[in-house]
N, C-alpha and C. Protein backbone atom coordinates (compact mmCIF):
# COMPACT_ATOMS: atom_id res chain seq x y z
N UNK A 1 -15.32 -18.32 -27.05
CA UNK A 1 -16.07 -17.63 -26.01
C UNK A 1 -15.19 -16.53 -25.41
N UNK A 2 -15.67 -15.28 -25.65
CA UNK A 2 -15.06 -14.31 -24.98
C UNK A 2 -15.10 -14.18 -23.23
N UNK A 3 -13.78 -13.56 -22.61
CA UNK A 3 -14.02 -13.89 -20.93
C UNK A 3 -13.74 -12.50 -20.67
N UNK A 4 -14.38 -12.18 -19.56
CA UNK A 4 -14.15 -10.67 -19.50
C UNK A 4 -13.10 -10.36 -18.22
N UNK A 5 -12.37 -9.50 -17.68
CA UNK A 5 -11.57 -9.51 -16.85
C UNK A 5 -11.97 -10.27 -15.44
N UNK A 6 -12.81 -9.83 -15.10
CA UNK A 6 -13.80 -10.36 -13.83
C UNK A 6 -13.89 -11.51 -13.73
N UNK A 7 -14.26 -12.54 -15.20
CA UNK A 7 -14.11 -14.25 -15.25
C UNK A 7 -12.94 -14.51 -15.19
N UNK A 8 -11.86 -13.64 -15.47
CA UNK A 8 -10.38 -14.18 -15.11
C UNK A 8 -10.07 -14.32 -13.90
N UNK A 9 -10.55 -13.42 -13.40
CA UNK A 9 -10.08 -12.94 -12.05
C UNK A 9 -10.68 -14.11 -10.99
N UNK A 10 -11.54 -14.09 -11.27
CA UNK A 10 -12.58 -15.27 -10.45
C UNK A 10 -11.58 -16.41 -10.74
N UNK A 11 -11.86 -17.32 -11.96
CA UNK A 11 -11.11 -18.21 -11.90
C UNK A 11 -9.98 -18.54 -11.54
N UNK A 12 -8.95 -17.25 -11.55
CA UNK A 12 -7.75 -17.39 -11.40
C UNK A 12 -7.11 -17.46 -9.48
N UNK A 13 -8.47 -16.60 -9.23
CA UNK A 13 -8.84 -16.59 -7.52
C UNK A 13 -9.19 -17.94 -7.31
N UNK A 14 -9.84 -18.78 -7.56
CA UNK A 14 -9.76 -20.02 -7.37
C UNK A 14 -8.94 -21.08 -7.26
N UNK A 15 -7.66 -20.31 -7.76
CA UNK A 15 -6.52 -21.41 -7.52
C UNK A 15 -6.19 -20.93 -6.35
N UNK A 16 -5.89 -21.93 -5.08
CA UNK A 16 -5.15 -21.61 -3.79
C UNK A 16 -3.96 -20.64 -3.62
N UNK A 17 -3.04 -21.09 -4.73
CA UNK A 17 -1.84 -20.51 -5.00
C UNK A 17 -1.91 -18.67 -5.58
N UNK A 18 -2.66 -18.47 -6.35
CA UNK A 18 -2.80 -17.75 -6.71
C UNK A 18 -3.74 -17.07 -5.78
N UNK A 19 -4.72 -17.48 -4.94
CA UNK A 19 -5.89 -16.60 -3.59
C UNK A 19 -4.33 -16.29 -2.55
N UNK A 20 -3.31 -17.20 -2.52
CA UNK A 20 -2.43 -16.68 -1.38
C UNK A 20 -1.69 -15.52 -1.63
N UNK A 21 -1.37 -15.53 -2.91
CA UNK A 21 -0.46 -14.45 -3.62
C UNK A 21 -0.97 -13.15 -3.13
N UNK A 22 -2.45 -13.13 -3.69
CA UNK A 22 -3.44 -12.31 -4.01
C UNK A 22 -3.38 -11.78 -2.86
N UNK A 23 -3.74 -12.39 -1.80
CA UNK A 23 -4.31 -11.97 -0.13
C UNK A 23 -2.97 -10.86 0.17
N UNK A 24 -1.91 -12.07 0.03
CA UNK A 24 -0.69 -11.26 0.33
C UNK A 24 -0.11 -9.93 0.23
N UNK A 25 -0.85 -9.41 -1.09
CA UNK A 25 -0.54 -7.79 -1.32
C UNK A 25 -1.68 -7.36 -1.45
N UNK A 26 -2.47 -7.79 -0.27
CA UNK A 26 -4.00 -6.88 -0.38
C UNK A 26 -3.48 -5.28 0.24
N UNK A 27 -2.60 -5.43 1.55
CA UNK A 27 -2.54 -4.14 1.87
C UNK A 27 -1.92 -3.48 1.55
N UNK A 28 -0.64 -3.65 0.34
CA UNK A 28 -0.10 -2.80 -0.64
C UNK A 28 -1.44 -2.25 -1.86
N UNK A 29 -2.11 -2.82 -1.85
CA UNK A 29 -3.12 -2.39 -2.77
C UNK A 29 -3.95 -1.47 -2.79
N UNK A 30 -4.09 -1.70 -1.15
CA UNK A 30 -5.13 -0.69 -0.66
C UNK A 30 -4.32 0.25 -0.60
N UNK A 31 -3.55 0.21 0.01
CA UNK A 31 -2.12 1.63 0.44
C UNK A 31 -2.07 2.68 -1.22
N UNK A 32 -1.61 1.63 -2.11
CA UNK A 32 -1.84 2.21 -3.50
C UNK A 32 -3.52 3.14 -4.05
N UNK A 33 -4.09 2.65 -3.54
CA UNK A 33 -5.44 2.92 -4.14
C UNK A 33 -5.58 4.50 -3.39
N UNK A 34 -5.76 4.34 -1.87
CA UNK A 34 -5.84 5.59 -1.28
C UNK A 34 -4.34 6.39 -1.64
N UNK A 35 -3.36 6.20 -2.42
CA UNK A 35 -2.57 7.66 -3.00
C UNK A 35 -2.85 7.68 -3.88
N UNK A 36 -3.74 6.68 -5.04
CA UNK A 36 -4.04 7.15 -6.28
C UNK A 36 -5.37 7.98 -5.96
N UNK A 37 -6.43 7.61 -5.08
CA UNK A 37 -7.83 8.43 -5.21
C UNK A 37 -7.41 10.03 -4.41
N UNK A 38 -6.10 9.75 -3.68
CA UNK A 38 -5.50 11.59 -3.02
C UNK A 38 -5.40 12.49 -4.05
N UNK A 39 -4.47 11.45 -5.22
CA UNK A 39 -3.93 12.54 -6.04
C UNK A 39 -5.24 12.77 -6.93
N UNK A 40 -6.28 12.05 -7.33
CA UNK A 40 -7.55 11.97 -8.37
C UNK A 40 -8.21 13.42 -8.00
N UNK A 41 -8.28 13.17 -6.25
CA UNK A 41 -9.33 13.96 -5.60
C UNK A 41 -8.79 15.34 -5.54
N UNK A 42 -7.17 15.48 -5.78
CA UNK A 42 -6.53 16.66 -5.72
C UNK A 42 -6.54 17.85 -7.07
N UNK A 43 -6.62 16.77 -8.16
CA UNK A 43 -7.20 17.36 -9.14
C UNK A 43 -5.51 17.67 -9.94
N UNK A 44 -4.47 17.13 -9.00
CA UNK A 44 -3.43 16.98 -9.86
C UNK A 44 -2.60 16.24 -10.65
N UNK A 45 -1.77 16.50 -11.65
CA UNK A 45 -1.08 15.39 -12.51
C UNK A 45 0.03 14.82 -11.44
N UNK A 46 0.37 14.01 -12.28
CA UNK A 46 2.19 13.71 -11.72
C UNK A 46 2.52 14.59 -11.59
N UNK A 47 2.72 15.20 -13.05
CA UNK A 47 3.65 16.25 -13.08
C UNK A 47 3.92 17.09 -12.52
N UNK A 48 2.61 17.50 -11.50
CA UNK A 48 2.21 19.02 -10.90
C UNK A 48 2.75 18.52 -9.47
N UNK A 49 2.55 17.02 -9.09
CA UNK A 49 2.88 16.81 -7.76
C UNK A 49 4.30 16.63 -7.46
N UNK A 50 4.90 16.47 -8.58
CA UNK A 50 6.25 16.57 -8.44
C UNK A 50 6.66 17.71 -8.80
N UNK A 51 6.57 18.68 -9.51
CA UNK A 51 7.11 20.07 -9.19
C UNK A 51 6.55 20.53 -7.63
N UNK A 52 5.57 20.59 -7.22
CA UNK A 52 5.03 20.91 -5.56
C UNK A 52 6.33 20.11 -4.96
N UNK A 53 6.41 18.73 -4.94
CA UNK A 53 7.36 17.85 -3.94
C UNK A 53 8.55 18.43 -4.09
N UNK A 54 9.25 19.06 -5.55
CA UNK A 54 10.62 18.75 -5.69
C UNK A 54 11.20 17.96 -6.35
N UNK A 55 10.41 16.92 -7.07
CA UNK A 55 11.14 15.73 -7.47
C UNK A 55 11.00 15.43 -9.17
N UNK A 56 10.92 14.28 -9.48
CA UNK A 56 10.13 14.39 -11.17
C UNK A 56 8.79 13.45 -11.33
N UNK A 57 8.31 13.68 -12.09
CA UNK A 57 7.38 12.76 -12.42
C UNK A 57 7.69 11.56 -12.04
N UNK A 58 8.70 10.82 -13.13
CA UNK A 58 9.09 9.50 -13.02
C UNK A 58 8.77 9.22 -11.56
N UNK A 59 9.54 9.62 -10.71
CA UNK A 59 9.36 9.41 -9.19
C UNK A 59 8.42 9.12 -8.79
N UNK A 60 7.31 9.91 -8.85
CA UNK A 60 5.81 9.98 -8.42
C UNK A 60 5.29 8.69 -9.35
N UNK A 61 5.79 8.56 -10.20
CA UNK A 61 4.57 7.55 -11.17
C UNK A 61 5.51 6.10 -10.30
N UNK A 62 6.57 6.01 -9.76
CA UNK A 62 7.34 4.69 -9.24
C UNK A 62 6.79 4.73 -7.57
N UNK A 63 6.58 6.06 -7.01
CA UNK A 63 5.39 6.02 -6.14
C UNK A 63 4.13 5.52 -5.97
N UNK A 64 3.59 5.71 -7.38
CA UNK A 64 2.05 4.98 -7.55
C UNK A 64 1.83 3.68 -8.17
N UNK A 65 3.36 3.25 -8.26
CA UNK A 65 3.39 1.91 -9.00
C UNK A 65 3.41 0.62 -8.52
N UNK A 66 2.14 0.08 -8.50
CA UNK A 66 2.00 -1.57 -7.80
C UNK A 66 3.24 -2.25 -8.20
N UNK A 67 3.71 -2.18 -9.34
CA UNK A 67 5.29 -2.93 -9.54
C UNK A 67 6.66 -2.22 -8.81
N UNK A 68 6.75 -1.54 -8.68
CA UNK A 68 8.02 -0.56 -7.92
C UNK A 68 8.34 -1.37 -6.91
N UNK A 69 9.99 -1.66 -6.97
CA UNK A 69 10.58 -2.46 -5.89
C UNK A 69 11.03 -1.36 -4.89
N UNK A 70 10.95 -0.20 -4.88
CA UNK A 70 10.89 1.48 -4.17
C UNK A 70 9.96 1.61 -3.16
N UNK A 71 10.61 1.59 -1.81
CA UNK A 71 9.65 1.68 -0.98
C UNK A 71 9.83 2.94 -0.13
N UNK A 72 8.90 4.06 -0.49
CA UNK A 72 9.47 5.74 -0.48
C UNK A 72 9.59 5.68 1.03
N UNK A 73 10.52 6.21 1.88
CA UNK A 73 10.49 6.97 2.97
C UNK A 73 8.80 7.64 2.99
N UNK A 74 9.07 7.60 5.00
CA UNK A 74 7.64 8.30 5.35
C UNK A 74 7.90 10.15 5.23
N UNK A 75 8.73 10.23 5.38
CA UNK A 75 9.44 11.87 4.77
C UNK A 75 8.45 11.50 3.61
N UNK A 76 8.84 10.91 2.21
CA UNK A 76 8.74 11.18 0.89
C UNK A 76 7.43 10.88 0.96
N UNK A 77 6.49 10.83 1.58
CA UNK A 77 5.25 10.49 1.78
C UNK A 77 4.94 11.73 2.37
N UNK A 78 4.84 12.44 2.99
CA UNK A 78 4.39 13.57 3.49
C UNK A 78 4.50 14.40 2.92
N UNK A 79 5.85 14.60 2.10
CA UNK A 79 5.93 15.68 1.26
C UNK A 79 4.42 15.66 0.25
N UNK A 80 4.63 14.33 -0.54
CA UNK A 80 3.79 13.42 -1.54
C UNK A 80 2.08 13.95 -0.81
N UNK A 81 1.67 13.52 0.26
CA UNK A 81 0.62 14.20 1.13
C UNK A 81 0.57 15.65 1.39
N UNK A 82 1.27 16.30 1.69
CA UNK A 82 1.37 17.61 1.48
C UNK A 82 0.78 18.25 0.66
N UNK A 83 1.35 17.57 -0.57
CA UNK A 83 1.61 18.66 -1.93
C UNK A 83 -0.13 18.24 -2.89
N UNK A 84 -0.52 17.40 -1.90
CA UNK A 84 -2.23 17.09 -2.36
C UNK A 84 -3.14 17.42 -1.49
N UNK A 85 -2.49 18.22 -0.27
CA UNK A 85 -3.45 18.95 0.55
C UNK A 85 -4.18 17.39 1.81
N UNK A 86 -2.93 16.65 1.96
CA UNK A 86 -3.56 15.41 2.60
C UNK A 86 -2.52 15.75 3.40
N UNK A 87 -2.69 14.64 4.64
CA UNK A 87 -1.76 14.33 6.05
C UNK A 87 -1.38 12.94 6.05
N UNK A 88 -0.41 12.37 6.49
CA UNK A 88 0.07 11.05 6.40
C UNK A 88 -0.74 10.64 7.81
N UNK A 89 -0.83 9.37 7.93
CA UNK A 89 -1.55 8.85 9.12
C UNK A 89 -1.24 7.06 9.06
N UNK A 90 -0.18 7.01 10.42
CA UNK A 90 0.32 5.39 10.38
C UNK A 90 -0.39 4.81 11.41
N UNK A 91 -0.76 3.86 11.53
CA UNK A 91 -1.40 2.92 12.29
C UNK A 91 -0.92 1.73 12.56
N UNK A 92 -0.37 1.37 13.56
CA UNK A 92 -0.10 -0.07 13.64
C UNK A 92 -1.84 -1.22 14.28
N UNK A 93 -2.44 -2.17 13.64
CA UNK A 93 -3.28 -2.37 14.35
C UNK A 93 -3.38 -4.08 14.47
N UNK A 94 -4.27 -4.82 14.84
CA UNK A 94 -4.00 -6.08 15.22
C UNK A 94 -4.30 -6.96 14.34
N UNK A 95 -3.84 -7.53 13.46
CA UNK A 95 -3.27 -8.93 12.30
C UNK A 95 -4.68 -9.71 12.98
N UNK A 96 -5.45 -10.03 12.65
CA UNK A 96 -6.52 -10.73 13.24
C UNK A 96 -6.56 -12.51 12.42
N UNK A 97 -5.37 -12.11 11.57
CA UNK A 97 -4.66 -13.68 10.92
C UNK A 97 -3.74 -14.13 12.38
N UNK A 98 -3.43 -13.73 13.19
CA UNK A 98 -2.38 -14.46 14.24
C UNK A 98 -3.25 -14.74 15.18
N UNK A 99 -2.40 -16.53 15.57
CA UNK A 99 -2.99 -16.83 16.90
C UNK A 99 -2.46 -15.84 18.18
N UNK A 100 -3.25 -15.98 18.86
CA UNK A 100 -2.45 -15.38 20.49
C UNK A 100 -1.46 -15.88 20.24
N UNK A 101 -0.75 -17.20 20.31
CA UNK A 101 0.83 -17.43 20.31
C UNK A 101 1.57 -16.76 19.60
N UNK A 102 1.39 -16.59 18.44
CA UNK A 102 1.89 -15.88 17.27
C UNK A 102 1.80 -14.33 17.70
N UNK A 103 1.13 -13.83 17.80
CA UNK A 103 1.35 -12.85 18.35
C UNK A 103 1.96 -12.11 19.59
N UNK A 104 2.28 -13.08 20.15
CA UNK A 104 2.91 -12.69 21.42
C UNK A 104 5.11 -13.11 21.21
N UNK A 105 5.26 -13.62 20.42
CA UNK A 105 6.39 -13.52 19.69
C UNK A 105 7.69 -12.64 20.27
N UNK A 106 7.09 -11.03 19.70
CA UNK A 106 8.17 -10.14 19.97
C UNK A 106 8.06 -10.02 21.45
N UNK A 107 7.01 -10.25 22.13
CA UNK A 107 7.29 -10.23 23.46
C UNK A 107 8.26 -11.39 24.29
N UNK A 108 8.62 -12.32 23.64
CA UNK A 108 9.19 -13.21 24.22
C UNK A 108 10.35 -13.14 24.54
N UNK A 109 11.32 -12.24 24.40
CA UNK A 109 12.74 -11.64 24.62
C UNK A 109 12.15 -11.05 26.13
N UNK A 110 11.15 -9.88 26.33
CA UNK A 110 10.95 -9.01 27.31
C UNK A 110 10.90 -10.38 28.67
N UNK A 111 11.30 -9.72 29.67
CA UNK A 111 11.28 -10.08 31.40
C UNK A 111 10.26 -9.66 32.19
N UNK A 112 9.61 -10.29 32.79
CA UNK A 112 8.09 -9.68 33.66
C UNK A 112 9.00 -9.71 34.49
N UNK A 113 8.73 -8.46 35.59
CA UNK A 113 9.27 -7.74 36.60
C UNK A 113 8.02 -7.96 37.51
N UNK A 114 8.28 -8.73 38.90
CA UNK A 114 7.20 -9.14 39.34
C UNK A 114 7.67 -8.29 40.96
């Protein structure tokens, strides 16, 4: 019986271990996806975005690479945005996985000044 990627995926999502993995680099994924659909929508190669940046291909393709242990500077990201006619845009926003306790954490060093 032939399985098609999708029945892998399913099944393989079904193991706990493997749904935690999974979850875990959802927002590297997404992060990846919106610089691959920048550069799609830009209408340029690697190649072209790294002569614009300055840099080489290789670079750019270890930029777009879900495996890359390379985690580019926000500099090397703007340039990278730049040179596709995009703007970088950081957001810190609220983990809606943490309890209130958990989230209140880094505040626990700070002193209320009463």
């Amino acid at each position: 019986m032939e399985r098609t990627l999708k029945q892998f995926k399913t099944r393989a999502l079904s193991k706990p271990e493997v749904r935690a993995a999974y979850d875990e680099l959802a927002d590297e994924f997404a992060f990846l996806d919106e610089v691959l659909k920048a550069r799609t929508s830009s209408g340029l190669t690697q190649a072209e975005v790294a002569a614009l940046v300055g840099t080489t291909q290789s670079a750019i393709a270890r930029l777009e690479s879900p495996t890359s242990s390379h985690s580019p500077s926000v500099g090397t990201l703007q340039k990278y945005a730049k040179a596709l006619g995009f703007k970088v845009e950081i957001r810190l926003v609220p983990d809606t996985g943490l309890t209130r306790r958990s989230s209140g954490r880094a505040k626990s060093g700070a002193r209320r000044s009463t």
